[in-house]
Protein backbone atom coordinates (compact mmCIF):
# COMPACT_ATOMS: atom_id res chain seq x y z
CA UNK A 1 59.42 100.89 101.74
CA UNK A 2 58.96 104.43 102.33
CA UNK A 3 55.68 106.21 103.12
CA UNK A 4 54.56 109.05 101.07
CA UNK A 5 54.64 111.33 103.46
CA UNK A 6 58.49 110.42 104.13
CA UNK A 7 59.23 110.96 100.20
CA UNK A 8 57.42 114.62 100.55
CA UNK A 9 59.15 115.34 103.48
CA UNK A 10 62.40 115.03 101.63
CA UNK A 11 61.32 116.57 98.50
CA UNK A 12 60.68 119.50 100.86
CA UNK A 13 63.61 119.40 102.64
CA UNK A 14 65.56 119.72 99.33
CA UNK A 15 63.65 123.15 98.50
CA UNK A 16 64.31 124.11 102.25
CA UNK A 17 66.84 127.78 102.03
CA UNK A 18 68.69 125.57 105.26
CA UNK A 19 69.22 122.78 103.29
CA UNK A 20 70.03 124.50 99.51
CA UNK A 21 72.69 126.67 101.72
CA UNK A 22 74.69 123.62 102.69
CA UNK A 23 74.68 121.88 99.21
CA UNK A 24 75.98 122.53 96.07
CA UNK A 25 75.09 120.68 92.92
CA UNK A 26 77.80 121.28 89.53
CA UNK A 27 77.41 119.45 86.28
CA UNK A 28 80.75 118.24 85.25
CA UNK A 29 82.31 117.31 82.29
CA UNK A 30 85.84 114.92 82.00
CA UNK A 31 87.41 115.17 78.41
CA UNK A 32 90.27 112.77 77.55
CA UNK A 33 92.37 113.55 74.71
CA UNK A 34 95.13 110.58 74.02
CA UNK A 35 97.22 109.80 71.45
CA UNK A 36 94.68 106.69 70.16
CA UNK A 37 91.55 107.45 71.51
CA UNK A 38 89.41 110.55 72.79
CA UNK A 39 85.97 110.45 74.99
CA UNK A 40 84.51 112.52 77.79
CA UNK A 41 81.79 111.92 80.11
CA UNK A 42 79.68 114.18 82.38
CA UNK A 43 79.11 113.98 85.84
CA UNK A 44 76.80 115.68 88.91
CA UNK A 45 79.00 116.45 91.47
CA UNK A 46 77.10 117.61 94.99
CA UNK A 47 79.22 119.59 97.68
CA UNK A 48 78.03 119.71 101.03
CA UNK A 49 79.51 121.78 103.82
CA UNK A 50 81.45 120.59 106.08
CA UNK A 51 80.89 122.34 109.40
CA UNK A 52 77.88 124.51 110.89
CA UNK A 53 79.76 128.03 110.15
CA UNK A 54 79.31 130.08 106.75
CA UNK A 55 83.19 129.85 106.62
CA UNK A 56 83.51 125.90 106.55
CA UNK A 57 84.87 124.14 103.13
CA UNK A 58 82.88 122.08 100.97
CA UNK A 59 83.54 119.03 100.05
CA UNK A 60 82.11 116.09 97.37
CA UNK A 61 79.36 113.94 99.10
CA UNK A 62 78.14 112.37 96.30
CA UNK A 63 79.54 111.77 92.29
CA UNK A 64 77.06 110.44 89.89
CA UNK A 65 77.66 109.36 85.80
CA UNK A 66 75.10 111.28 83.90
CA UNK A 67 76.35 110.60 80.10
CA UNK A 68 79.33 108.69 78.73
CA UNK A 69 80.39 109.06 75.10
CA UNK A 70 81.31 106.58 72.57
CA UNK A 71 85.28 105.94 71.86
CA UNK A 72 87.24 108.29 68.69
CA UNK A 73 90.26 107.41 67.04
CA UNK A 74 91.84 110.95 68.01
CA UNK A 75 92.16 112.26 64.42
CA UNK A 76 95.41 113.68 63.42
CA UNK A 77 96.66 115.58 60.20
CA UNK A 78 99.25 114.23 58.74
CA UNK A 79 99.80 112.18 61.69
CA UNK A 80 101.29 114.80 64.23
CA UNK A 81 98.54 117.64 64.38
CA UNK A 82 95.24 117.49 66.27
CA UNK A 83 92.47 117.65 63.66
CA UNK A 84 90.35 120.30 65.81
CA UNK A 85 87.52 120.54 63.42
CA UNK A 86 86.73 116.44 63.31
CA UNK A 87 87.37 116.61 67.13
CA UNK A 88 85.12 119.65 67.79
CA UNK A 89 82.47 117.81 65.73
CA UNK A 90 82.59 114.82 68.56
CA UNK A 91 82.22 116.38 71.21
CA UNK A 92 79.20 119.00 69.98
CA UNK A 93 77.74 115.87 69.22
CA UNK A 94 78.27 114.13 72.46
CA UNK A 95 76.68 117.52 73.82
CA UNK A 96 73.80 117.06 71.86
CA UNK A 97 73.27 113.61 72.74
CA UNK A 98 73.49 114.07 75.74
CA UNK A 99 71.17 117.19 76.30
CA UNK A 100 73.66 119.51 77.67
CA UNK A 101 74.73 122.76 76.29
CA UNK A 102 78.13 124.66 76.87
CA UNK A 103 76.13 126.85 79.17
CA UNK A 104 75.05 124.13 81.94
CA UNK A 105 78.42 122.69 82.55
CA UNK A 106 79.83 124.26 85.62
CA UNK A 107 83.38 122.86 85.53
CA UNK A 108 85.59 120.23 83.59
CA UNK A 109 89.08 119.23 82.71
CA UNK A 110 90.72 118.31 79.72
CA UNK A 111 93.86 115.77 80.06
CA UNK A 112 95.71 115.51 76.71
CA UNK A 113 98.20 112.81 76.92
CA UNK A 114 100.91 111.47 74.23
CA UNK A 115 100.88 112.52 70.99
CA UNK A 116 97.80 115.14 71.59
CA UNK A 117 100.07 116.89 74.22
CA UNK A 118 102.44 118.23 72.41
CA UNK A 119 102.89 121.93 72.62
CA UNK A 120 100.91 122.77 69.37
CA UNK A 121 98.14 120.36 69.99
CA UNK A 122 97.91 121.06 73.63
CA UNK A 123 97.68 124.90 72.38
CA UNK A 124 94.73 124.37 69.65
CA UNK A 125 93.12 121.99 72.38
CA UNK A 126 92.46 124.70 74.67
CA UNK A 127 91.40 126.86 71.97
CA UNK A 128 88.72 124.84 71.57
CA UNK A 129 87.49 125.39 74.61
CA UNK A 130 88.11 128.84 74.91
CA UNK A 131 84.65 130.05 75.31
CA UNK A 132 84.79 128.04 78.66
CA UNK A 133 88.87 128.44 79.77
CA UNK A 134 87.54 129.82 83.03
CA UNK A 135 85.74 126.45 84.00
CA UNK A 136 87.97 124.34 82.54
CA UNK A 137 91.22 122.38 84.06
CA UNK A 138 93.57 121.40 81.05
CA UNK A 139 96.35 119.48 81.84
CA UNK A 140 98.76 117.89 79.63
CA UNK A 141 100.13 114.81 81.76
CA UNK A 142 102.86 113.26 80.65
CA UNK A 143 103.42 109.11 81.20
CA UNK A 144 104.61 109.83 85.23
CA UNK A 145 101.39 111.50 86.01
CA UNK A 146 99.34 109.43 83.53
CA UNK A 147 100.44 106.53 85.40
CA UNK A 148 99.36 108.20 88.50
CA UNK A 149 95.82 109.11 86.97
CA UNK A 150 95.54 105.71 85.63
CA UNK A 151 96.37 103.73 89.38
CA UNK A 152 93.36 106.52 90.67
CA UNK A 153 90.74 106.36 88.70
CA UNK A 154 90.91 102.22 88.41
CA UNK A 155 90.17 101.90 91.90
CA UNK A 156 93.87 100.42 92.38
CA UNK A 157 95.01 103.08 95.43
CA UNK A 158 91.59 102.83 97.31
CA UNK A 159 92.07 99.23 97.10
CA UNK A 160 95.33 99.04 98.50
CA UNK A 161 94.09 100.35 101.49
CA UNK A 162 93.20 96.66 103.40
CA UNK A 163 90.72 96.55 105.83
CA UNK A 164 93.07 94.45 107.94
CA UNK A 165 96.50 95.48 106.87
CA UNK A 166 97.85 97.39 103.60
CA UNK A 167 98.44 96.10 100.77
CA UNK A 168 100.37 96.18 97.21
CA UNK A 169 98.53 96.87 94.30
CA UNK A 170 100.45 97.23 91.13
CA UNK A 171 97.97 98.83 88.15
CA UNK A 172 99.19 98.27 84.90
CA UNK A 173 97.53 100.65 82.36
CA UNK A 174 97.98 99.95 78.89
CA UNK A 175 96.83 102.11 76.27
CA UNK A 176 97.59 102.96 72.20
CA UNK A 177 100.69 104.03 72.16
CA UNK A 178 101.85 103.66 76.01
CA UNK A 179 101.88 101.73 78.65
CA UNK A 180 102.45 103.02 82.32
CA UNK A 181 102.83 101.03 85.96
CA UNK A 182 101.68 102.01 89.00
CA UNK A 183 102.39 100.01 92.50
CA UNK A 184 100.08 101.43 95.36
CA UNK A 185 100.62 101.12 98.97
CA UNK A 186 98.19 101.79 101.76
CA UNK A 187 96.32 104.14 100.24
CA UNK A 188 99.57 106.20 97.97
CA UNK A 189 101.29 105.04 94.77
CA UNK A 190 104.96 104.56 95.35
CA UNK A 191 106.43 104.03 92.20
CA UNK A 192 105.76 104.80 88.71
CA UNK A 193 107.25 103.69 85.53
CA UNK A 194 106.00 103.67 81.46
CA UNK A 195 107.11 101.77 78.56
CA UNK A 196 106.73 101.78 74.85
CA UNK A 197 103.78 99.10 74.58
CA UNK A 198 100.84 99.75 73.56
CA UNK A 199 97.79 98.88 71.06
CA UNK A 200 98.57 101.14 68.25
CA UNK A 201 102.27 101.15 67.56
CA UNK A 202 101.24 99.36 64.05
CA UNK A 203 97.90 99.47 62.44
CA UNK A 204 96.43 97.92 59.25
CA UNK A 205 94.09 97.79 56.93
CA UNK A 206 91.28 95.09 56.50
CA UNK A 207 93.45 93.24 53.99
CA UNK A 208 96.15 92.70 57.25
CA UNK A 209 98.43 95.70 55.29
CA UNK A 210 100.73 97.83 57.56
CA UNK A 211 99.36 101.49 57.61
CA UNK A 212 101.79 103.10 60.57
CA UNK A 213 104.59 101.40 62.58
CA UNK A 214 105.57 103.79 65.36
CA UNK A 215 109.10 103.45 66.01
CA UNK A 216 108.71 101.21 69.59
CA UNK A 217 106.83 98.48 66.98
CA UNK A 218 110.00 99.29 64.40
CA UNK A 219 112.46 98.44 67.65
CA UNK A 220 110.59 95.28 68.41
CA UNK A 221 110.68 94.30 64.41
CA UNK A 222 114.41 94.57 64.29
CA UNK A 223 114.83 92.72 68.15
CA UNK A 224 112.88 89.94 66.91
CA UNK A 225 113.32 89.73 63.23
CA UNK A 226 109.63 90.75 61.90
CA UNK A 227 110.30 92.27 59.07
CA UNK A 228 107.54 95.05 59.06
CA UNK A 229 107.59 97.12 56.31
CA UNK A 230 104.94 99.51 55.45
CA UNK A 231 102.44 98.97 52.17
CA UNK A 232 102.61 95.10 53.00
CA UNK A 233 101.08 92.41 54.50
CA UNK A 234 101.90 91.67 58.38
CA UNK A 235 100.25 88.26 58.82
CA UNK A 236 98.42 86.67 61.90
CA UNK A 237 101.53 84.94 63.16
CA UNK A 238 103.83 88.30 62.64
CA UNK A 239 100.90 89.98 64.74
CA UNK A 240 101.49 87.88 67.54
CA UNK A 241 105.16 87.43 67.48
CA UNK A 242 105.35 91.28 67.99
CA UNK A 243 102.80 91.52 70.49
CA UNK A 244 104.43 88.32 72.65
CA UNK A 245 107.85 90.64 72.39
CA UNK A 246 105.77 94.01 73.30
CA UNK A 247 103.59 91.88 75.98
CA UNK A 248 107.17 90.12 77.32
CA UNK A 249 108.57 93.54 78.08
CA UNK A 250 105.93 95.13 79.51
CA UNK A 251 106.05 92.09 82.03
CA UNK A 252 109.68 92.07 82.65
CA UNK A 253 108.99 95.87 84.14
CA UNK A 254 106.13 94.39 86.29
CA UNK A 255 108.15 91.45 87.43
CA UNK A 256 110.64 93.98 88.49
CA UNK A 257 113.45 91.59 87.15
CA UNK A 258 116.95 92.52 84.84
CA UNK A 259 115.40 93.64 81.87
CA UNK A 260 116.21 91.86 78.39
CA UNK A 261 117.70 94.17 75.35
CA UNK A 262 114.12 94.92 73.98
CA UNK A 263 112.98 96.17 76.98
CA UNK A 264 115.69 98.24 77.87
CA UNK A 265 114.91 100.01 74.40
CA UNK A 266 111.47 100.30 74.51
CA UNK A 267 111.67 101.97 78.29
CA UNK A 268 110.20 105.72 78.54
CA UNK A 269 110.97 105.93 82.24
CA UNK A 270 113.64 103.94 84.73
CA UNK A 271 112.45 100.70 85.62
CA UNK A 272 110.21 100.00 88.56
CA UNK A 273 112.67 99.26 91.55
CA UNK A 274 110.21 99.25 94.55
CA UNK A 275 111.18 95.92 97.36
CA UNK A 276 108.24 94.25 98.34
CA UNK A 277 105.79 91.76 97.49
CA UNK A 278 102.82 92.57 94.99
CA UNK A 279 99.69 91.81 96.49
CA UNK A 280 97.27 92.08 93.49
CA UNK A 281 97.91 93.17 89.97
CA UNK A 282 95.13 94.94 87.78
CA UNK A 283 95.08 96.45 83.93
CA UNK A 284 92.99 99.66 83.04
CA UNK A 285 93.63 101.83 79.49
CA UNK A 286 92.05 100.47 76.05
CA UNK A 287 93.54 97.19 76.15
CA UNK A 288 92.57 96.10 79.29
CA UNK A 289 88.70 96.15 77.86
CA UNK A 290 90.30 93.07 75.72
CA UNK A 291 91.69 91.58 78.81
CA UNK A 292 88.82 91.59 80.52
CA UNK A 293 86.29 90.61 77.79
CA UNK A 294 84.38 93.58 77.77
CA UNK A 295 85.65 94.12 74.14
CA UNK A 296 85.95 91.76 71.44
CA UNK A 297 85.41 94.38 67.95
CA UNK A 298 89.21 94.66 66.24
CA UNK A 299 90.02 98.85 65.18
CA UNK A 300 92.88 97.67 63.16
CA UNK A 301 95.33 97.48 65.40
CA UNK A 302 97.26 95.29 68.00
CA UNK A 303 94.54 95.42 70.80
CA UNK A 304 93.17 92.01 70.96
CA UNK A 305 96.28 90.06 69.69
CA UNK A 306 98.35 91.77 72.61
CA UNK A 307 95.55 91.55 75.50
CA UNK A 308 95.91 88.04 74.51
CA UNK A 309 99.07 87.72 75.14
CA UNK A 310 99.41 89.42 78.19
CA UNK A 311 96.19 86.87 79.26
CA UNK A 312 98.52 84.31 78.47
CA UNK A 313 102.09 85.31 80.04
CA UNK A 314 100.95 87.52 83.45
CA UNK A 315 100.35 83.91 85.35
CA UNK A 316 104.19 82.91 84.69
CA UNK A 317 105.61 86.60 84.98
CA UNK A 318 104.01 87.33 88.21
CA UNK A 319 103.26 84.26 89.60
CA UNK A 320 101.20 83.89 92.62
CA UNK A 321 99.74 87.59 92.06
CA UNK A 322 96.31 87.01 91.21
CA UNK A 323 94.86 89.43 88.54
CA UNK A 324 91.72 91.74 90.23
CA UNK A 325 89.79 93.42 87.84
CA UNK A 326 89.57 96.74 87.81
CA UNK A 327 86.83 99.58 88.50
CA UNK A 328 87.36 101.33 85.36
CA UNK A 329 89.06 100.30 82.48
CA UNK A 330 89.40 102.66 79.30
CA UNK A 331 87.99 105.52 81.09
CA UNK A 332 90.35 104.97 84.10
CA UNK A 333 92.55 108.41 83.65
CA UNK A 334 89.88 110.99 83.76
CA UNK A 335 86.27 109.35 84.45
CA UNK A 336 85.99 111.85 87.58
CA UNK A 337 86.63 115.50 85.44
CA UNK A 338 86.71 118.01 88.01
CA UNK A 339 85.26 119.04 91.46
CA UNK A 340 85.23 122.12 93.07
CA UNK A 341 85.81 122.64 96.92
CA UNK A 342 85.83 125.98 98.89
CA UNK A 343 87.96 126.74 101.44
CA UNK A 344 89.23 129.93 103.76
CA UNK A 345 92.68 130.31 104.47
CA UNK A 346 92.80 132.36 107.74
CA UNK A 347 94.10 135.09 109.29
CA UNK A 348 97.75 134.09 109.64
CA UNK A 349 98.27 134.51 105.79
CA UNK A 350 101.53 136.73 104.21
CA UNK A 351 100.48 138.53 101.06
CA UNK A 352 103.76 141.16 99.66
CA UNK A 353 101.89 142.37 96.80
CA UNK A 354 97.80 141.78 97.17
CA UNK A 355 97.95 143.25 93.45
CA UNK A 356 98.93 139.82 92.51
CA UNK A 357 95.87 138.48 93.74
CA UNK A 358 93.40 137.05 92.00
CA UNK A 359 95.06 134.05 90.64
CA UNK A 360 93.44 131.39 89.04
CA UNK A 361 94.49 127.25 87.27
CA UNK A 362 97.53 126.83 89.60
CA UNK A 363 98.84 123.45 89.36
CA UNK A 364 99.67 122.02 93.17
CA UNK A 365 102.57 120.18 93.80
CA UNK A 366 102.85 118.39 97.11
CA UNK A 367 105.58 117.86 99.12
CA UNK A 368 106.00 115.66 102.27
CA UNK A 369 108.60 115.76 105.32
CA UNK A 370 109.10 112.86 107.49
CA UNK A 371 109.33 113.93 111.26
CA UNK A 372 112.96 114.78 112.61
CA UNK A 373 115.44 117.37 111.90
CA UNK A 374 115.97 118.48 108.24
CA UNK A 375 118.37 120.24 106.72
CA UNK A 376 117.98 123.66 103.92
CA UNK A 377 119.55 121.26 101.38
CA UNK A 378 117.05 118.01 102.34
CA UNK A 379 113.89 120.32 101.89
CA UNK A 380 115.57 121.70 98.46
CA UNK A 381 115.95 117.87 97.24
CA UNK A 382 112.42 116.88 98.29
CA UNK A 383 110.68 119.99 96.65
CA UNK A 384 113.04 119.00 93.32
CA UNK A 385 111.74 115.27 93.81
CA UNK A 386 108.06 116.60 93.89
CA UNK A 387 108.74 118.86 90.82
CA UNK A 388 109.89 116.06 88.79
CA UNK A 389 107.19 113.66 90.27
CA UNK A 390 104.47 116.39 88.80
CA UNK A 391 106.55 116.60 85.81
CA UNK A 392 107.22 120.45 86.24
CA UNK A 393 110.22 122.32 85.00
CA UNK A 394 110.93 124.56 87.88
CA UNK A 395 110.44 128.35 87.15
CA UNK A 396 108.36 127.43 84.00
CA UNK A 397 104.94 127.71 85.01
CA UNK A 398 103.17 129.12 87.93
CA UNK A 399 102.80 126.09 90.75
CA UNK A 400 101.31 126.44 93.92
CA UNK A 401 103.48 124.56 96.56
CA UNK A 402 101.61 122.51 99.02
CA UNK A 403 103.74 121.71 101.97
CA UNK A 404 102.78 119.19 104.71
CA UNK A 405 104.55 120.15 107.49
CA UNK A 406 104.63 118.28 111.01
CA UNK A 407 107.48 120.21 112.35
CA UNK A 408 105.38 123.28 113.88
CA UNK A 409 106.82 126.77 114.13
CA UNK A 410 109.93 126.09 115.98
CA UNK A 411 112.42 128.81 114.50
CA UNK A 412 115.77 126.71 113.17
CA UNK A 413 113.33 124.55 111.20
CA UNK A 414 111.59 126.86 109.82
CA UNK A 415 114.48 128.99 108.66
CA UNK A 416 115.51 125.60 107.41
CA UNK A 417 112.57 125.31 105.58
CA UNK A 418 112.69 128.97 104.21
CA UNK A 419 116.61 128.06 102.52
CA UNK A 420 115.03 124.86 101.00
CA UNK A 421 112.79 126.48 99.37
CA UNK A 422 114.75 129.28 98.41
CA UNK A 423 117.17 126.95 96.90
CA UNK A 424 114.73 124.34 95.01
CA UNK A 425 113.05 127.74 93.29
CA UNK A 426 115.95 129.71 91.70
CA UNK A 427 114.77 130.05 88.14
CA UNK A 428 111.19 131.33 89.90
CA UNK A 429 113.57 133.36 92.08
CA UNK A 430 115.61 134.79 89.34
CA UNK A 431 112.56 136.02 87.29
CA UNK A 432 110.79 137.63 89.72
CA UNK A 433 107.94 135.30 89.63
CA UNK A 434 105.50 134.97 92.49
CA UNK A 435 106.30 131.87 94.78
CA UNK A 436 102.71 130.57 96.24
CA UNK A 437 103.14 128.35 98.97
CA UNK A 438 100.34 126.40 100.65
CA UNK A 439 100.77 124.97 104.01
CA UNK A 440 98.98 122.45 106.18
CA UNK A 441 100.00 123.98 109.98
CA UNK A 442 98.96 127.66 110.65
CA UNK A 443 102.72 129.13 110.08
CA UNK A 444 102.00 131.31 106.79
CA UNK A 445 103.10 134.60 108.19
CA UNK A 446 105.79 133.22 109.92
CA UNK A 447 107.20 131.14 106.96
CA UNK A 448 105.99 133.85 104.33
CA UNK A 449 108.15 136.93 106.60
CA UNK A 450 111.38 134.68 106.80
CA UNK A 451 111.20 133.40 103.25
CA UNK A 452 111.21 137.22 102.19
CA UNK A 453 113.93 138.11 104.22
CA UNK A 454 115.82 135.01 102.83
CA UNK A 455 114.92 136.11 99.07
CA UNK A 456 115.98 139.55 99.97
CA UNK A 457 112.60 141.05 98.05
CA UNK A 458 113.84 139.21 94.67
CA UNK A 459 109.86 137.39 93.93
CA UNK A 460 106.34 138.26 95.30
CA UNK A 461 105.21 135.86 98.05
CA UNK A 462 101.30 134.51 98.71
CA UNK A 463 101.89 132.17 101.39
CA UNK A 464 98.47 131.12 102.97
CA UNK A 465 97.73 128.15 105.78
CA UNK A 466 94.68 126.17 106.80
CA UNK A 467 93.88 124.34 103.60
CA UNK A 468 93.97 121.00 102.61
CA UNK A 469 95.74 119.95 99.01
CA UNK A 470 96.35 117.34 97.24
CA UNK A 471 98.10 116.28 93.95
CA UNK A 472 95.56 116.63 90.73
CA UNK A 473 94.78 120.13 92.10
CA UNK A 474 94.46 123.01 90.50
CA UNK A 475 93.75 126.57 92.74
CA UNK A 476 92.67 130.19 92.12
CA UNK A 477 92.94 132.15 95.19
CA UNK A 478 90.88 135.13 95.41
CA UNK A 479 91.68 138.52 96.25
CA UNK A 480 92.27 139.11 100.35
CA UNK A 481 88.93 139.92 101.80
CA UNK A 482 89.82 143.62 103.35
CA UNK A 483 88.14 143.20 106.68
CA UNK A 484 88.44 139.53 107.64
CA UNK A 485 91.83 139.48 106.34
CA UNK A 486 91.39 136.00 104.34
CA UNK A 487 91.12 134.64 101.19
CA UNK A 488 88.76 132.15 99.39
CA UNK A 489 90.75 129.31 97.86
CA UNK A 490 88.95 127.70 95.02
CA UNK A 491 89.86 123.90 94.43
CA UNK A 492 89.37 121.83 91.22
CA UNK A 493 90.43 118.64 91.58
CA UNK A 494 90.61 115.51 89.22
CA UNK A 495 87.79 113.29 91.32
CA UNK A 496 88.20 109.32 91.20
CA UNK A 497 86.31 106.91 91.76
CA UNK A 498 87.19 103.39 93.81
């Protein structure tokens, strides 16, 4: 038990200039916007430095829950638009419940998945929010990088880091309209897949009367001879005959065997492929509160009839995988909202236009090399496989590139390197839009001076070294600084817990 003295000491310490210099405390606010169900929670973030010098990034010491929200049925209009006003109203009450004005959040991010990320309702989303667009992340993630969330924030990729030796943990995330697969491997997810299962392809009213059937719930109806029909009566056994065919799919994907006829119709993405054995399998999204009995209150729809079923059939579909449970369930694809880190990107940076500077909300997209000799067309397919991965359309949006690269400055590899990426960004090329490329080693000039040459002046280049990236990034790099020749990178990142 500590002394008095000891607990003044530290309350001092905290009001110490030494000690306020080195730490950074942001409120936070996470905002998830699906095609069933909307929430958001807020978070205190503190940043400490990282090093002795001014100069030195900051990075999150400590993440702690200060509010989390009840569960909405996202409210559509005529069910396809976002209604904004009944949405608004939710979240300025969870505001007010929670004590916290507009003013005291320092940074957030909005996901909008599904339905609620369509162009229009992505658009009115962030209007919103407009008030606050410069603290805000708002990314629309699509059922790749929703998978990808998902596998994060459930605590399934920390845990597939063994203390002995890795494992294989597949994370099975299963939401309203949706579900999406995961496997995770030492510490990064490998594979990624999504299906159409999911709570609310049907609802009904209290008298067991069909309200909606999405069309994944009309495929399984036809498959297995249901007979849905809206404006009448879907019984208890109906229920679970089209859950057991939504719930034997899903499972099929997981088991990573030939998939039946309904499957095959109800798949989103290509089926998982990855060789291997699974060492532990765990469910997050809405459902998986069912699974895990943390839920029992029915909203009308499939949830507890199809967590049932997938209680029932995962011991026979993936036998010998025991089922972990996970560290967050319905809140598993945005409980962390957003961080911020600061780092310096040194004095070996290429800027061709500093007019372009600042920029701010770049999405980062990472790309790896393996060690040995690659070829311009290798680094073109790998950049391509990281686009698609982050589900960007090349050209369409401004990215930030984050390269790892462990081949140092030797001259043919780089010029490699400067023709792959010349020929994975043509569109960005052909526009004349800047190419921003982040990279690990302290090459920037180098790379940046070859790739203009290579590009023969056709795009603006910011290429800039010495900072760390990661996927769930978003950047704003500030203008150069005139007389140390650097810039300040600004990092919001999607923070997980597990």
């Amino acid at each position: 038990m500590p002394h008095d003295h000891e607990v003044d000491h530290e309350h001092d310490e905290r009001g110490h200039i030494l000690w306020k210099r080195d730490r950074i405390a942001l409120r936070s606010v996470g905002i998830d916007i699906g095609s069933s169900t909307s929430h958001l929670i807020f978070s205190t973030l503190i940043l400490r430095r990282q090093g002795a010098v001014l100069s030195s990034r900051f990075e999150l010491a400590e993440r702690r829950v200060d509010y989390e929200s009840g569960i909405l049925i996202t409210p559509f209009i005529a069910g396809t638009s976002i209604d904004t006003e009944k949405l608004s109203a939710f979240f300025e009450k969870a505001y007010a419940e929670a004590g916290i004005g507009p003013a005291d959040v320092d940074t957030g991010a909005v996901i909008t998945t599904g339905d609620a990320a369509r162009k229009d309702n992505a658009e009115a989303i962030v209007r919103m929010f407009s008030e606050q667009a410069g603290k805000f992340v708002c990314a629309s993630a699509g059922p790749l990088l929703e998978a990808k969330m998902a596998a994060y924030g459930s605590g399934a990729v920390a845990r597939s880091v063994g203390s002995d030796a890795p494992r294989t943990v597949l994370n099975i995330d299963v939401g309203g309209g949706t579900a999406k697969l995961a496997i995770a491997r030492d510490g990064r997810i490998v594979e990624t897949a999504a299906i159409n299962v999911g709570a609310r392809l049907v609802t009904f009213d209290d008298s067991e009367v069909v309200t909606k059937i999405e069309n994944a719930a009309a495929i399984v109806s036809r498959h297995r001879d249901l007979g849905l029909k809206l404006g009448q009566k879907a019984d208890a056994g109906v229920r679970r005959r089209l859950a057991a065919g939504l719930a034997q799919s899903l499972l099929e994907v997981a088991a990573r065997r030939p998939l039946s006829p309904l499957a095959a119709d109800l798949m989103i993405t290509t089926p998982l492929t990855a060789i291997g054995a699974i060492d532990a399998v765990q469910f997050s999204g809405g459902v998986s509160e069912y699974i895990y009995g943390s839920e029992t209150a029915s909203y009308g729809d499939l949830g507890p009839v199809l967590a049932q079923q997938l209680k029932e059939l995962t011991p026979t579909a993936l036998a010998g995988v025991p089922v972990e449970t996970s560290a967050q369930r319905i809140r598993a694809t945005v409980i962390g909202a957003s961080q911020f880190t600061v780092q310096v990107s040194g004095n070996t940076i290429y800027i061709s236009n500093p007019r372009l500077l600042p920029l701010r909300n770049l999405q980062v997209v990472t790309v790896r090399f393996e060690p040995g000799r690659l070829t311009a067309a290798a680094i073109s397919r790998e950049i391509a496989k990281a686009l698609a991965g982050a589900e960007v359309t090349e050209g369409e949006m401004p990215i930030a590139l984050a390269i790892h690269w462990p081949h140092g400055p030797a001259y043919a590899m780089l010029k490699a390197l400067c023709a792959g990426v010349a020929g994975a960004l043509t569109r960005t090329i052909r526009t004349g839009a800047p190419i921003v490329l982040v990279i690990d080693s302290d090459i920037a000039r180098l790379v940046g001076a070859n790739l203009a040459r290579e590009i023969a002046g056709n795009s603006e280049i910011i290429c800039i070294d010495g900072v760390q990236l990661q996927d769930f990034d978003y950047v704003d790099i500030g203008e150069e600084h005139a007389d140390a020749k650097v810039v300040t990178v600004v990092i919001k990142s999607l923070v997980f817990t597990g």
